[in-house]
N, C-alpha and C. Protein backbone atom coordinates (compact mmCIF):
# COMPACT_ATOMS: atom_id res chain seq x y z
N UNK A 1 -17.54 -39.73 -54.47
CA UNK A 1 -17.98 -38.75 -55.43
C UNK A 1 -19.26 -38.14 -54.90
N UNK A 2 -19.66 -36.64 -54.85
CA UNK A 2 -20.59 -36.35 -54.35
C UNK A 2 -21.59 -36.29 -55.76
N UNK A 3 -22.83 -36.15 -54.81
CA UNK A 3 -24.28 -36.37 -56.03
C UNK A 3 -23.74 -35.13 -56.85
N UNK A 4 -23.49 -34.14 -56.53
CA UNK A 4 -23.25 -33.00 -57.53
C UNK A 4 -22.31 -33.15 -59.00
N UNK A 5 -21.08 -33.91 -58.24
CA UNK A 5 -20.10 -34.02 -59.58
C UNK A 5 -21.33 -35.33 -60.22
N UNK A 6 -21.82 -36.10 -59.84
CA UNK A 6 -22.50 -36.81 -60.48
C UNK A 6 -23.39 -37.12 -61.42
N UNK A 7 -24.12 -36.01 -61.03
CA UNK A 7 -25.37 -35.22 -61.78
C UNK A 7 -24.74 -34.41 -62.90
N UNK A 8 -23.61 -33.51 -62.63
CA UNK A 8 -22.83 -32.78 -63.69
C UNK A 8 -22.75 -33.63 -64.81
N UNK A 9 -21.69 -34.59 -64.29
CA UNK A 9 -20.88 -35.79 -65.28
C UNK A 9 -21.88 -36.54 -65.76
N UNK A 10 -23.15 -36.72 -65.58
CA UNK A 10 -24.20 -37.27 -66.62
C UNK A 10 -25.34 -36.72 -66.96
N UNK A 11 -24.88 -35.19 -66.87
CA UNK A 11 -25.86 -33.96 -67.27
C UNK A 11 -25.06 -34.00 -68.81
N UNK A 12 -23.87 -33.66 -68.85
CA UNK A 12 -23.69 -33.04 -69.74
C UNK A 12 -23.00 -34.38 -70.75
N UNK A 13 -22.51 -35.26 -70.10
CA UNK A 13 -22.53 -36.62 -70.97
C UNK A 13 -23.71 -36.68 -72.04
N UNK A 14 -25.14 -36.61 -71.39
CA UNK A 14 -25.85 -36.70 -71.97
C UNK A 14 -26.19 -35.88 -73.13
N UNK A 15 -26.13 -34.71 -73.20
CA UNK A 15 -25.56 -33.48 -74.02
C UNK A 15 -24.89 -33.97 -75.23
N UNK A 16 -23.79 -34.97 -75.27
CA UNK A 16 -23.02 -34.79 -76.43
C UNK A 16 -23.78 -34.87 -77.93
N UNK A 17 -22.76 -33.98 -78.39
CA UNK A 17 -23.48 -34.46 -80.14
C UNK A 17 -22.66 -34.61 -80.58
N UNK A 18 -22.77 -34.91 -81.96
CA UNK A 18 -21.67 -35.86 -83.11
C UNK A 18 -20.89 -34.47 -82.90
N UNK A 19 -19.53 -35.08 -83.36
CA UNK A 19 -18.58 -34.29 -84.18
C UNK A 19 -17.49 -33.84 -82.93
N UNK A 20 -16.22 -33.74 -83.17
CA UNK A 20 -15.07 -33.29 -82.26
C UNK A 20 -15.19 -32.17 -81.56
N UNK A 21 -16.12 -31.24 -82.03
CA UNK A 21 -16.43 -29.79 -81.37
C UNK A 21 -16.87 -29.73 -80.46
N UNK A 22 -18.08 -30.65 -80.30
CA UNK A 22 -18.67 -30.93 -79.39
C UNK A 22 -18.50 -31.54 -78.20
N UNK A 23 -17.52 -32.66 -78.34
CA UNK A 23 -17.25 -33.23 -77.68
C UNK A 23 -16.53 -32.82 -76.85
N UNK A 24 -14.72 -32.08 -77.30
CA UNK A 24 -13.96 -31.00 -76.57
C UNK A 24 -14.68 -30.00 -75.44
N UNK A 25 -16.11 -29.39 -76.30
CA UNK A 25 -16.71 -28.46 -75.55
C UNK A 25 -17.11 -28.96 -74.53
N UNK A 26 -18.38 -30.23 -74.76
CA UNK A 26 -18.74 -31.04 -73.46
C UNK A 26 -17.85 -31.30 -71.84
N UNK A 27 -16.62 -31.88 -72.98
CA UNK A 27 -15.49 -32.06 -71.92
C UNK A 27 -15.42 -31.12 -71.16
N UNK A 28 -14.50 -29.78 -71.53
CA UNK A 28 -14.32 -28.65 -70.81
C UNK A 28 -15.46 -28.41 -69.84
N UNK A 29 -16.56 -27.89 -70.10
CA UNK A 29 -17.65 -27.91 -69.42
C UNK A 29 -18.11 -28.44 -67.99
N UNK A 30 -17.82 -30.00 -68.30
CA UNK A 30 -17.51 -31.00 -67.00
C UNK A 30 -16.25 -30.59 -66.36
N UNK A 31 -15.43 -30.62 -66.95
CA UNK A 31 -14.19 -30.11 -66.05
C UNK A 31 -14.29 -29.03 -65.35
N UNK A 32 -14.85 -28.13 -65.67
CA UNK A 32 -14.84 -26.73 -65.30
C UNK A 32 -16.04 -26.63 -63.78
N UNK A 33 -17.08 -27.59 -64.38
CA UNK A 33 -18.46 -27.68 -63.40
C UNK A 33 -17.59 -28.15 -62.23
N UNK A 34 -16.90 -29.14 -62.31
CA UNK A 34 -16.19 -30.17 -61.33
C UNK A 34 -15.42 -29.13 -60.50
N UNK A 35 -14.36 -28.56 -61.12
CA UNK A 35 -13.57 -27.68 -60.74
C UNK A 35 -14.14 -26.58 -59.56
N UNK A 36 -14.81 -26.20 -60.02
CA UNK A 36 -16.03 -25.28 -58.73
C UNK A 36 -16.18 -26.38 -57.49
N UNK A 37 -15.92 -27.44 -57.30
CA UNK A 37 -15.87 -28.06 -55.93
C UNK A 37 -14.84 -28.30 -55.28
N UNK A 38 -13.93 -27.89 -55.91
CA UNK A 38 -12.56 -28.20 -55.76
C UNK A 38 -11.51 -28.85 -56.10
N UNK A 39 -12.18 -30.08 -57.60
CA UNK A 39 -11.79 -31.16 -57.81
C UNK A 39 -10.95 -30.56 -58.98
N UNK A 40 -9.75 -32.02 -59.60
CA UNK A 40 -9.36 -31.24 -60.50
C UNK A 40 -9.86 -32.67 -61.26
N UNK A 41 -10.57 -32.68 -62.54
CA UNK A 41 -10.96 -33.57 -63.30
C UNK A 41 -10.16 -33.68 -65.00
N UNK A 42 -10.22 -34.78 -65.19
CA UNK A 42 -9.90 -34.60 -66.38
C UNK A 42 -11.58 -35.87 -67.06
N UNK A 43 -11.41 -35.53 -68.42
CA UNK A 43 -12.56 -36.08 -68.87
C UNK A 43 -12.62 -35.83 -70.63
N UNK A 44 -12.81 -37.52 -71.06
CA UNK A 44 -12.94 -38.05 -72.16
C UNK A 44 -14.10 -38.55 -72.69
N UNK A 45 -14.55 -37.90 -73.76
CA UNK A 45 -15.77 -38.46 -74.04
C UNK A 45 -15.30 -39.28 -75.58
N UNK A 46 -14.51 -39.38 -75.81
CA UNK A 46 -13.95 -40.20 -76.96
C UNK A 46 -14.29 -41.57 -77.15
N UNK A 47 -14.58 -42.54 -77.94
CA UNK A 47 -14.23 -43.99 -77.65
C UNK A 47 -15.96 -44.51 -77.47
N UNK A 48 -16.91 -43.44 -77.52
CA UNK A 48 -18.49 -43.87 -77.09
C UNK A 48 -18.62 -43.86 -75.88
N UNK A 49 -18.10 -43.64 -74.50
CA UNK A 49 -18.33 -43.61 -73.46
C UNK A 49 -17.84 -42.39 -72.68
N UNK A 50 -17.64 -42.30 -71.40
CA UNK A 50 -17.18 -40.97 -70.61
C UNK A 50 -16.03 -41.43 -70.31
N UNK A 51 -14.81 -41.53 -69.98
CA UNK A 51 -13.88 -41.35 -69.12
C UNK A 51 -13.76 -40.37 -67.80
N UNK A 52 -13.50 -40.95 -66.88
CA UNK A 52 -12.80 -39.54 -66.24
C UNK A 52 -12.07 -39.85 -64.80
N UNK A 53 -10.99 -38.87 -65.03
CA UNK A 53 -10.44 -38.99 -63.22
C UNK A 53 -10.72 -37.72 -62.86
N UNK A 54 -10.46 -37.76 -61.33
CA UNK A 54 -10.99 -36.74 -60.76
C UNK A 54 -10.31 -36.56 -59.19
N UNK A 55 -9.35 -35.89 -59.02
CA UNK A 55 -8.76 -35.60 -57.62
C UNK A 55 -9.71 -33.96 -57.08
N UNK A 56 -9.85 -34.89 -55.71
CA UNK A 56 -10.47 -34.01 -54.83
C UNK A 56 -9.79 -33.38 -54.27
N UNK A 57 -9.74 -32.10 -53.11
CA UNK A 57 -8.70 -31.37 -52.50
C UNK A 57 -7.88 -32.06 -51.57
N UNK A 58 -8.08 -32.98 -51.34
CA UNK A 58 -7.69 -33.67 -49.96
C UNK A 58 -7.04 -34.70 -50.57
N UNK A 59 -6.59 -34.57 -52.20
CA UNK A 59 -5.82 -35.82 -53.22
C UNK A 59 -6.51 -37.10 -53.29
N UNK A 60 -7.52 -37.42 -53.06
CA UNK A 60 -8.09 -38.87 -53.21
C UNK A 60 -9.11 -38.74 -54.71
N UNK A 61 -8.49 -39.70 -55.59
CA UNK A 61 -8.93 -40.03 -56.86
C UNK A 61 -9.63 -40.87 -57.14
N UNK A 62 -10.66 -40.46 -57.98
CA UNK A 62 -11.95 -41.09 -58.74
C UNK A 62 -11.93 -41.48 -60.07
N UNK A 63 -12.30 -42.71 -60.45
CA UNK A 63 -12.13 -43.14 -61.94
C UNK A 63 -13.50 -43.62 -62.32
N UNK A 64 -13.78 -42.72 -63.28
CA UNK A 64 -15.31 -43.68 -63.62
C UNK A 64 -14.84 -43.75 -65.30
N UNK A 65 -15.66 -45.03 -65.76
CA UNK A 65 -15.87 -45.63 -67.03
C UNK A 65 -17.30 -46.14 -66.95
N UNK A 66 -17.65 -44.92 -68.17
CA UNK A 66 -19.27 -45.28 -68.60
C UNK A 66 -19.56 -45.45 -69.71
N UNK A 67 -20.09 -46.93 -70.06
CA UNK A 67 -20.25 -46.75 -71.51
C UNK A 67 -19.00 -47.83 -72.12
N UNK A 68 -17.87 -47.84 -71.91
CA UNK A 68 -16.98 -48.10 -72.63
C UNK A 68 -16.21 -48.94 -71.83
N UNK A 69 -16.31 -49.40 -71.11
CA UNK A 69 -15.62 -50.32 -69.89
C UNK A 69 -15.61 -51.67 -70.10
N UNK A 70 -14.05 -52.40 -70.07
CA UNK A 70 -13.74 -53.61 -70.40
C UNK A 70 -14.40 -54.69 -68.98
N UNK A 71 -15.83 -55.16 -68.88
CA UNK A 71 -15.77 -55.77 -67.35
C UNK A 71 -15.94 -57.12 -67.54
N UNK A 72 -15.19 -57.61 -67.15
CA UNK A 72 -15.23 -59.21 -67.03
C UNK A 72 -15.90 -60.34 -66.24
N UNK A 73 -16.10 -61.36 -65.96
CA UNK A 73 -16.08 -62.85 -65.39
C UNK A 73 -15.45 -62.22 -64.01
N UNK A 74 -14.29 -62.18 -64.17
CA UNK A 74 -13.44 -62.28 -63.26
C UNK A 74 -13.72 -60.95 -62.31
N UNK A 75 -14.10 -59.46 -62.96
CA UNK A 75 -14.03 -58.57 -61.84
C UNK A 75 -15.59 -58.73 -61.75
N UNK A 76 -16.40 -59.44 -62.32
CA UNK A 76 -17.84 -59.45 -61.40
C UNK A 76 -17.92 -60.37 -60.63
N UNK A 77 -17.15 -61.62 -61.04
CA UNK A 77 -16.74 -62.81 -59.85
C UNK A 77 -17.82 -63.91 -60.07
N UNK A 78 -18.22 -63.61 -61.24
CA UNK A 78 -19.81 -65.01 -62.30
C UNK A 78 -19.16 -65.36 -63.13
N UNK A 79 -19.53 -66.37 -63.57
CA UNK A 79 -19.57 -66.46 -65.03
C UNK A 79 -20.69 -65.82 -65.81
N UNK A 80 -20.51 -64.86 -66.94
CA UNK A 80 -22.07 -64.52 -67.69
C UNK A 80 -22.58 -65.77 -68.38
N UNK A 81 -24.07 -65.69 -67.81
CA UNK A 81 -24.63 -66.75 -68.85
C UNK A 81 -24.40 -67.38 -70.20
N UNK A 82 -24.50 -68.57 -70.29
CA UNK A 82 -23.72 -68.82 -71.80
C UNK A 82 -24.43 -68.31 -72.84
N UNK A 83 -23.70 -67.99 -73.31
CA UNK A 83 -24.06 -67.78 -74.77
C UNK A 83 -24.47 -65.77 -74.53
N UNK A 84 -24.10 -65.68 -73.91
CA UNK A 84 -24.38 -64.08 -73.98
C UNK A 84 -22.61 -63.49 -73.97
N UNK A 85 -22.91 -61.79 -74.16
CA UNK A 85 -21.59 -61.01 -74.16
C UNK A 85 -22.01 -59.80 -73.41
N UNK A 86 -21.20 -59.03 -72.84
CA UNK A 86 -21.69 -57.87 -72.87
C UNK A 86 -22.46 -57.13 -73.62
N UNK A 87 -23.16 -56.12 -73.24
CA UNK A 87 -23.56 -55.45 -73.97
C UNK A 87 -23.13 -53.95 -74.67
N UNK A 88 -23.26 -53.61 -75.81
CA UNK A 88 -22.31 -52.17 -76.03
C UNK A 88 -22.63 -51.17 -75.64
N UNK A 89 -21.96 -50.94 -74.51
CA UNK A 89 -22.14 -49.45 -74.11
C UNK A 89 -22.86 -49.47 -72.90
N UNK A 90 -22.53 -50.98 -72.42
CA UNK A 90 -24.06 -51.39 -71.06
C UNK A 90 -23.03 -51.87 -70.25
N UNK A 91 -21.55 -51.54 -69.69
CA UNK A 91 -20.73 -51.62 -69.01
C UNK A 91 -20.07 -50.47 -68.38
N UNK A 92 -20.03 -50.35 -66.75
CA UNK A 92 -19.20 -49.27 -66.24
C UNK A 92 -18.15 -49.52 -65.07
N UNK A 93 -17.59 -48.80 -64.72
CA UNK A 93 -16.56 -49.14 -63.77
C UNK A 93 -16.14 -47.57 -63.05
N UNK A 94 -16.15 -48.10 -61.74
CA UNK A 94 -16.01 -46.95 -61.03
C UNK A 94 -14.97 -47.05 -59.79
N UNK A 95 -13.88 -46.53 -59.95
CA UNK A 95 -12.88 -46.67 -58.67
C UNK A 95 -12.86 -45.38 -57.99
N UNK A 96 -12.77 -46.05 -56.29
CA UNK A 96 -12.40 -44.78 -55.83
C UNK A 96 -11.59 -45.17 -54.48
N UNK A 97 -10.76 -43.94 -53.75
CA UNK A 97 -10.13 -45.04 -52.82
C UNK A 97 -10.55 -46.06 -51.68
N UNK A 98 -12.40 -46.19 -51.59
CA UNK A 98 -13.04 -47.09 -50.71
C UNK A 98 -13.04 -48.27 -51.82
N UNK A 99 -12.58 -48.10 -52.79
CA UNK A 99 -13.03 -49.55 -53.59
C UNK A 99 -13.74 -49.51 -55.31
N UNK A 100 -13.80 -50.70 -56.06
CA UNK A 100 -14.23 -50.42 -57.45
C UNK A 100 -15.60 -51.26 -57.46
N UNK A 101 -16.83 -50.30 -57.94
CA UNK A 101 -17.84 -51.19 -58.63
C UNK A 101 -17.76 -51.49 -60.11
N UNK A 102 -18.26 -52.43 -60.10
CA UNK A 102 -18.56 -53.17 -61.55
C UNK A 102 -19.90 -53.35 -62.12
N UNK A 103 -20.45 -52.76 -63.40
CA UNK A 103 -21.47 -53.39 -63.68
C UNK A 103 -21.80 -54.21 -65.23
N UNK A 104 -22.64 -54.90 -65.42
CA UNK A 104 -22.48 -55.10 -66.52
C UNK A 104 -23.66 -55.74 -67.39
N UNK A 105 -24.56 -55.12 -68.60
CA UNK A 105 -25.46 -55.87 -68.84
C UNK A 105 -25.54 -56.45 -69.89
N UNK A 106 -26.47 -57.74 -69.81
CA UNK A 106 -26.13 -58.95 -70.46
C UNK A 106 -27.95 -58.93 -71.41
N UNK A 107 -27.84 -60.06 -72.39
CA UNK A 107 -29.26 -60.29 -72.77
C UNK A 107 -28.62 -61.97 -73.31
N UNK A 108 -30.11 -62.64 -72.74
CA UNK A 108 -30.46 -63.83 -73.27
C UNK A 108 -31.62 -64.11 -74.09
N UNK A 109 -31.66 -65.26 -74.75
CA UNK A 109 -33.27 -65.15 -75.11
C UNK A 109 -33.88 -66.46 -73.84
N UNK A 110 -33.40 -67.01 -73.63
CA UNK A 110 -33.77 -67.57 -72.63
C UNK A 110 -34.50 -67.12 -71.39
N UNK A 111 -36.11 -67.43 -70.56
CA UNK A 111 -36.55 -67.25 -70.07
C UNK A 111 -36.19 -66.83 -68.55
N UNK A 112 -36.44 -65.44 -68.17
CA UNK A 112 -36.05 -64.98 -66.86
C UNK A 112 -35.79 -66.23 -65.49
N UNK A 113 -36.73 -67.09 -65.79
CA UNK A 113 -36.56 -68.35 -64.67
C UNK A 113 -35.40 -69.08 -64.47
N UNK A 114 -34.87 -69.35 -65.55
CA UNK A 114 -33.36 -70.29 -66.51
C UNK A 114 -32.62 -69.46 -66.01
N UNK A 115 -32.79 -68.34 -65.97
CA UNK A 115 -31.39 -67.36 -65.96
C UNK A 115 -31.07 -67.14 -64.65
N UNK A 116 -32.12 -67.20 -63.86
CA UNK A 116 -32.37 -66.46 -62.48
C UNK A 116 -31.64 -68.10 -61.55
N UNK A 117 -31.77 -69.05 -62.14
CA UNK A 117 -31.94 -70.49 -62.11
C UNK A 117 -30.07 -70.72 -62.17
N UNK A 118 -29.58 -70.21 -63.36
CA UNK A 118 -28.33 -70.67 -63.45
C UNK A 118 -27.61 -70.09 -62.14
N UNK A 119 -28.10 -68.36 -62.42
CA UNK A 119 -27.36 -67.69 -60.89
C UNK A 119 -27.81 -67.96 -59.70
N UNK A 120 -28.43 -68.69 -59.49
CA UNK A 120 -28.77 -68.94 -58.19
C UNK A 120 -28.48 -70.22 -57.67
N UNK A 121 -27.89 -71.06 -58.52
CA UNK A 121 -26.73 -71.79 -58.42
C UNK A 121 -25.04 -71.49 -58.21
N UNK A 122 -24.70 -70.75 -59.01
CA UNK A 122 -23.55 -69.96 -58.89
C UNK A 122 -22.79 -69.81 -57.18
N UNK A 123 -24.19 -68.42 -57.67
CA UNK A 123 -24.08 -67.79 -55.92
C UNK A 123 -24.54 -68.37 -54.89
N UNK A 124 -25.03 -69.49 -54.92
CA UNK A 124 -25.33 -70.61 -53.51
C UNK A 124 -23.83 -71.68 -53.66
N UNK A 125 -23.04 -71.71 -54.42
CA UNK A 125 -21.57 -72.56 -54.05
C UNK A 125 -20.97 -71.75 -53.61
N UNK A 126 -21.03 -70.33 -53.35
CA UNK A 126 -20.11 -69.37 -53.07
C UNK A 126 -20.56 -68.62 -51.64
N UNK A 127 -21.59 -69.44 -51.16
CA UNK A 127 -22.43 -68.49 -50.04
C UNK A 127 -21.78 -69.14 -48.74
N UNK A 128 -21.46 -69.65 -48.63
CA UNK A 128 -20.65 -70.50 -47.64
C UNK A 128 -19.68 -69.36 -46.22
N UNK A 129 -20.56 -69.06 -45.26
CA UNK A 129 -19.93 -67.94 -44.90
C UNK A 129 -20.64 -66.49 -44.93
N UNK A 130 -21.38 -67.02 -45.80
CA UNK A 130 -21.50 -65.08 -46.29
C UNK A 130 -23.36 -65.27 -46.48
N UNK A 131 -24.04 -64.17 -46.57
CA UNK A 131 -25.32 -64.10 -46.56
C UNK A 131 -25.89 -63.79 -48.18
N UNK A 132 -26.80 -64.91 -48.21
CA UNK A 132 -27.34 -64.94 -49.60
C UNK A 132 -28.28 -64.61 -49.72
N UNK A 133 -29.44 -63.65 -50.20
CA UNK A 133 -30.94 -63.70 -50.30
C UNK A 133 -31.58 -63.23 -51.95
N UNK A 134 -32.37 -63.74 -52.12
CA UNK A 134 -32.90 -63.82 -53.39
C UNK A 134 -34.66 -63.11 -53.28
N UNK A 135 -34.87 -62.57 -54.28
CA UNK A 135 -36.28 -61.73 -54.11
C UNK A 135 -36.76 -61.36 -55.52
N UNK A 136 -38.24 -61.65 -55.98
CA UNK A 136 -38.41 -61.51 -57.12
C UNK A 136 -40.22 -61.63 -57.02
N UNK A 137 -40.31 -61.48 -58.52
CA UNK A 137 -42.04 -61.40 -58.81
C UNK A 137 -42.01 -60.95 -60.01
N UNK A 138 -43.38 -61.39 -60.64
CA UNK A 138 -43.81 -61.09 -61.91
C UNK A 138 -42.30 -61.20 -62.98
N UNK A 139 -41.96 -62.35 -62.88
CA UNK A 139 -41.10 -62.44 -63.74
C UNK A 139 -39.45 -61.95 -63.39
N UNK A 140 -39.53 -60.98 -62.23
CA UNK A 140 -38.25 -60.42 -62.00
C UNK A 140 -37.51 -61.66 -61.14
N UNK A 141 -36.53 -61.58 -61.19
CA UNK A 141 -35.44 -61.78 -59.57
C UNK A 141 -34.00 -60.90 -59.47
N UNK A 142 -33.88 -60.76 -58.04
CA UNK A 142 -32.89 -60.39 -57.46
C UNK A 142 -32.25 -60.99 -56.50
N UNK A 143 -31.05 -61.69 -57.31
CA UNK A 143 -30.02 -62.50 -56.21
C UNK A 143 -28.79 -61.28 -55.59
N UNK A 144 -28.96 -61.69 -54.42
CA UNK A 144 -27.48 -61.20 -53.94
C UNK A 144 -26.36 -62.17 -53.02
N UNK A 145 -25.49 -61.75 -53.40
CA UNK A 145 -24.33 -62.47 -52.11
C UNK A 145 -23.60 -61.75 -51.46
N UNK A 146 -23.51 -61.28 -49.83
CA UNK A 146 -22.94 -60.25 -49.21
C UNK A 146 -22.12 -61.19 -48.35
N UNK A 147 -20.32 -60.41 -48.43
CA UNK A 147 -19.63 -60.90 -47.66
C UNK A 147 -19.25 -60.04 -46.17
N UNK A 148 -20.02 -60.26 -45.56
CA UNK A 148 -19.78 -59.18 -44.37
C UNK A 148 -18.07 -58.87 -44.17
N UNK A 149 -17.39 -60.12 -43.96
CA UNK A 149 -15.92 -60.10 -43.58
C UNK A 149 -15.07 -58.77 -44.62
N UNK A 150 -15.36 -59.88 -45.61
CA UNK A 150 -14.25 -58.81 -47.02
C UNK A 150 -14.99 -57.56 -47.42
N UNK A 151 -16.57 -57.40 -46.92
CA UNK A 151 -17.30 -55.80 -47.56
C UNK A 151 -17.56 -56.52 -49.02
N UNK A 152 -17.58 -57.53 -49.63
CA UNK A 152 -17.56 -57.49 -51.24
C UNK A 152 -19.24 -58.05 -51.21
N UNK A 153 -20.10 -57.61 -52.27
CA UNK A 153 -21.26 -57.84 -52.47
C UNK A 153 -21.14 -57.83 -54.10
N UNK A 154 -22.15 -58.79 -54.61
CA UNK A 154 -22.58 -59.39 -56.10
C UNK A 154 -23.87 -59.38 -56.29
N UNK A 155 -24.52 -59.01 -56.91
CA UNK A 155 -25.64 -58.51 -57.20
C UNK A 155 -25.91 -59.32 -58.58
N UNK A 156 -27.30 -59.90 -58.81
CA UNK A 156 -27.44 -60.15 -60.41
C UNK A 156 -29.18 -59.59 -60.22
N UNK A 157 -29.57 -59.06 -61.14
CA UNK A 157 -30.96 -58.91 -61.40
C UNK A 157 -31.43 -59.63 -62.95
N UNK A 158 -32.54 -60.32 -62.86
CA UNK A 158 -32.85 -60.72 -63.98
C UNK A 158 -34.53 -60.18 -64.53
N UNK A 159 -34.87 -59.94 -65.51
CA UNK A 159 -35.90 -59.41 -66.19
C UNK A 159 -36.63 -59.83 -67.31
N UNK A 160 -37.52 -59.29 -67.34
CA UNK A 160 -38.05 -59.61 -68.65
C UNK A 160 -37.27 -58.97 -70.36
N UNK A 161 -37.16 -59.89 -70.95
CA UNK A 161 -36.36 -58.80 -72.19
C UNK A 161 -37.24 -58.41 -72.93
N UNK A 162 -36.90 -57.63 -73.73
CA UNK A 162 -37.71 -56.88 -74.93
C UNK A 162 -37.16 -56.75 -76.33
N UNK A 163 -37.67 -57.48 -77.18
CA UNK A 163 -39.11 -58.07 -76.84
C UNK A 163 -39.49 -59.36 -76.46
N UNK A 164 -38.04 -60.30 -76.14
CA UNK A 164 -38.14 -61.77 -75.19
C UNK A 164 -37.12 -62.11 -74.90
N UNK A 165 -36.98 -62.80 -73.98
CA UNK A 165 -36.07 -63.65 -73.41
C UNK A 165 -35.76 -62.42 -72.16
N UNK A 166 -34.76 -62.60 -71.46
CA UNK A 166 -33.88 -62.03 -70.13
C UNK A 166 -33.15 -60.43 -70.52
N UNK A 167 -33.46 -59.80 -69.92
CA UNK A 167 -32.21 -58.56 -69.49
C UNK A 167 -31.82 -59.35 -68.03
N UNK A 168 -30.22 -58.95 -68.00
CA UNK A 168 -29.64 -59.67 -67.09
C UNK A 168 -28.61 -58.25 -66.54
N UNK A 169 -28.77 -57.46 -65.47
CA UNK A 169 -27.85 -56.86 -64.91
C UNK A 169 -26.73 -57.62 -63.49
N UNK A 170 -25.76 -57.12 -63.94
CA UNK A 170 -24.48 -57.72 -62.68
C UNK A 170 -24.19 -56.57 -62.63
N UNK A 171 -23.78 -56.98 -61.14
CA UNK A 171 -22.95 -56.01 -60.37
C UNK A 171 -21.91 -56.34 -59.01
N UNK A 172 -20.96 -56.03 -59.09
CA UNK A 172 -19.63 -56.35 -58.29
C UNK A 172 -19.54 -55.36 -57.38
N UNK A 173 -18.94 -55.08 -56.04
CA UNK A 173 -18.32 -54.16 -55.08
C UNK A 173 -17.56 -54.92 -54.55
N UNK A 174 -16.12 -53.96 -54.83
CA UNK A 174 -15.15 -54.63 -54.36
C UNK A 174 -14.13 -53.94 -53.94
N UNK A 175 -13.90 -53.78 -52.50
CA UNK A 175 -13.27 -52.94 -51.41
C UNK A 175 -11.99 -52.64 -51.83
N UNK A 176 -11.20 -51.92 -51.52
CA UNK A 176 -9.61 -51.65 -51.70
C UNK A 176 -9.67 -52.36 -50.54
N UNK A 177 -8.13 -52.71 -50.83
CA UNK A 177 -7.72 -53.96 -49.37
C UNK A 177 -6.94 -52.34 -48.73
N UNK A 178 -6.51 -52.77 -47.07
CA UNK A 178 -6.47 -51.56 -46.29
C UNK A 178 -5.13 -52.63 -45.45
């Protein structure tokens, strides 16, 4: 996806206002912006989030889900901390034919250390092979696990919450097999 359809698709996302009028209009709008690159898009703002596919001239299709995206355990490849859920409207998903990211954010009340603590257990049984590095301060951390072989990388960031305990972002990349 180039920065342009990008910037479009969360220019005018951002734009929406209540009511079906709006929303239709929004839509069109994006479609139409998109369309000027060559792409042919379709796009849903229904449901609280964006939908959209998007074929480029050369037929290779783009799927993003913002906002409204079912992401799991399984396509981030963690378990989420216990006792947490997603968050509404703090999940996206993006396919394209190099592969799908995943993201997904979480809240605990539990202290950034605990949290940073559970995943960094996780992702050290799973590093076996693959390169792990962890980086943090003032309360933050950032674990990652990169699989050079398969291209797949896992990402967790942990934070301070507001007004306590953890913001917890995940994130998945995960290659189309070839």
């Amino acid at each position: 996806m180039t920065l342009r359809m990008s910037v479009v698709v969360l220019s005018a996302f951002s734009l929406v206002a209540c009511g079906k009028v709006a929303e239709t209009a929004t839509e069109k709008v994006i479609e139409s912006k998109l369309s000027k690159d060559g792409n042919q898009a379709k796009v849903d703002l229904s449901g609280g989030g964006l939908k959209m596919t998007s074929t480029d001239a050369s037929g290779k299709t783009t799927q993003i889900d913002i906002g409204a995206a079912k992401v799991t355990e399984a396509d981030i490849g963690l378990s989420f901390y216990p006792g947490t859920q997603p968050r509404e409207g703090g999940s996206t998903k993006m396919s394209t034919p190099d592969g799908t990211t995943y993201t997904v954010s979480l809240h605990s009340d539990d202290a950034p250390d605990k949290v940073a603590g559970f995943y960094r257990d996780k992702l050290k049984v799973q590093a076996e092979g693959k390169q792990f590095m962890e980086t943090g301060g003032d309360g933050s951390h950032m674990l990652m696990l990169a699989d050079d072989k398969t291209k797949q990388v896992m990402q967790v960031m942990v934070g301070k919450g507001d007004p306590k305990g953890s913001d917890i972002q995940m994130m998945a990349n995960r290659p189309t097999a070839k």
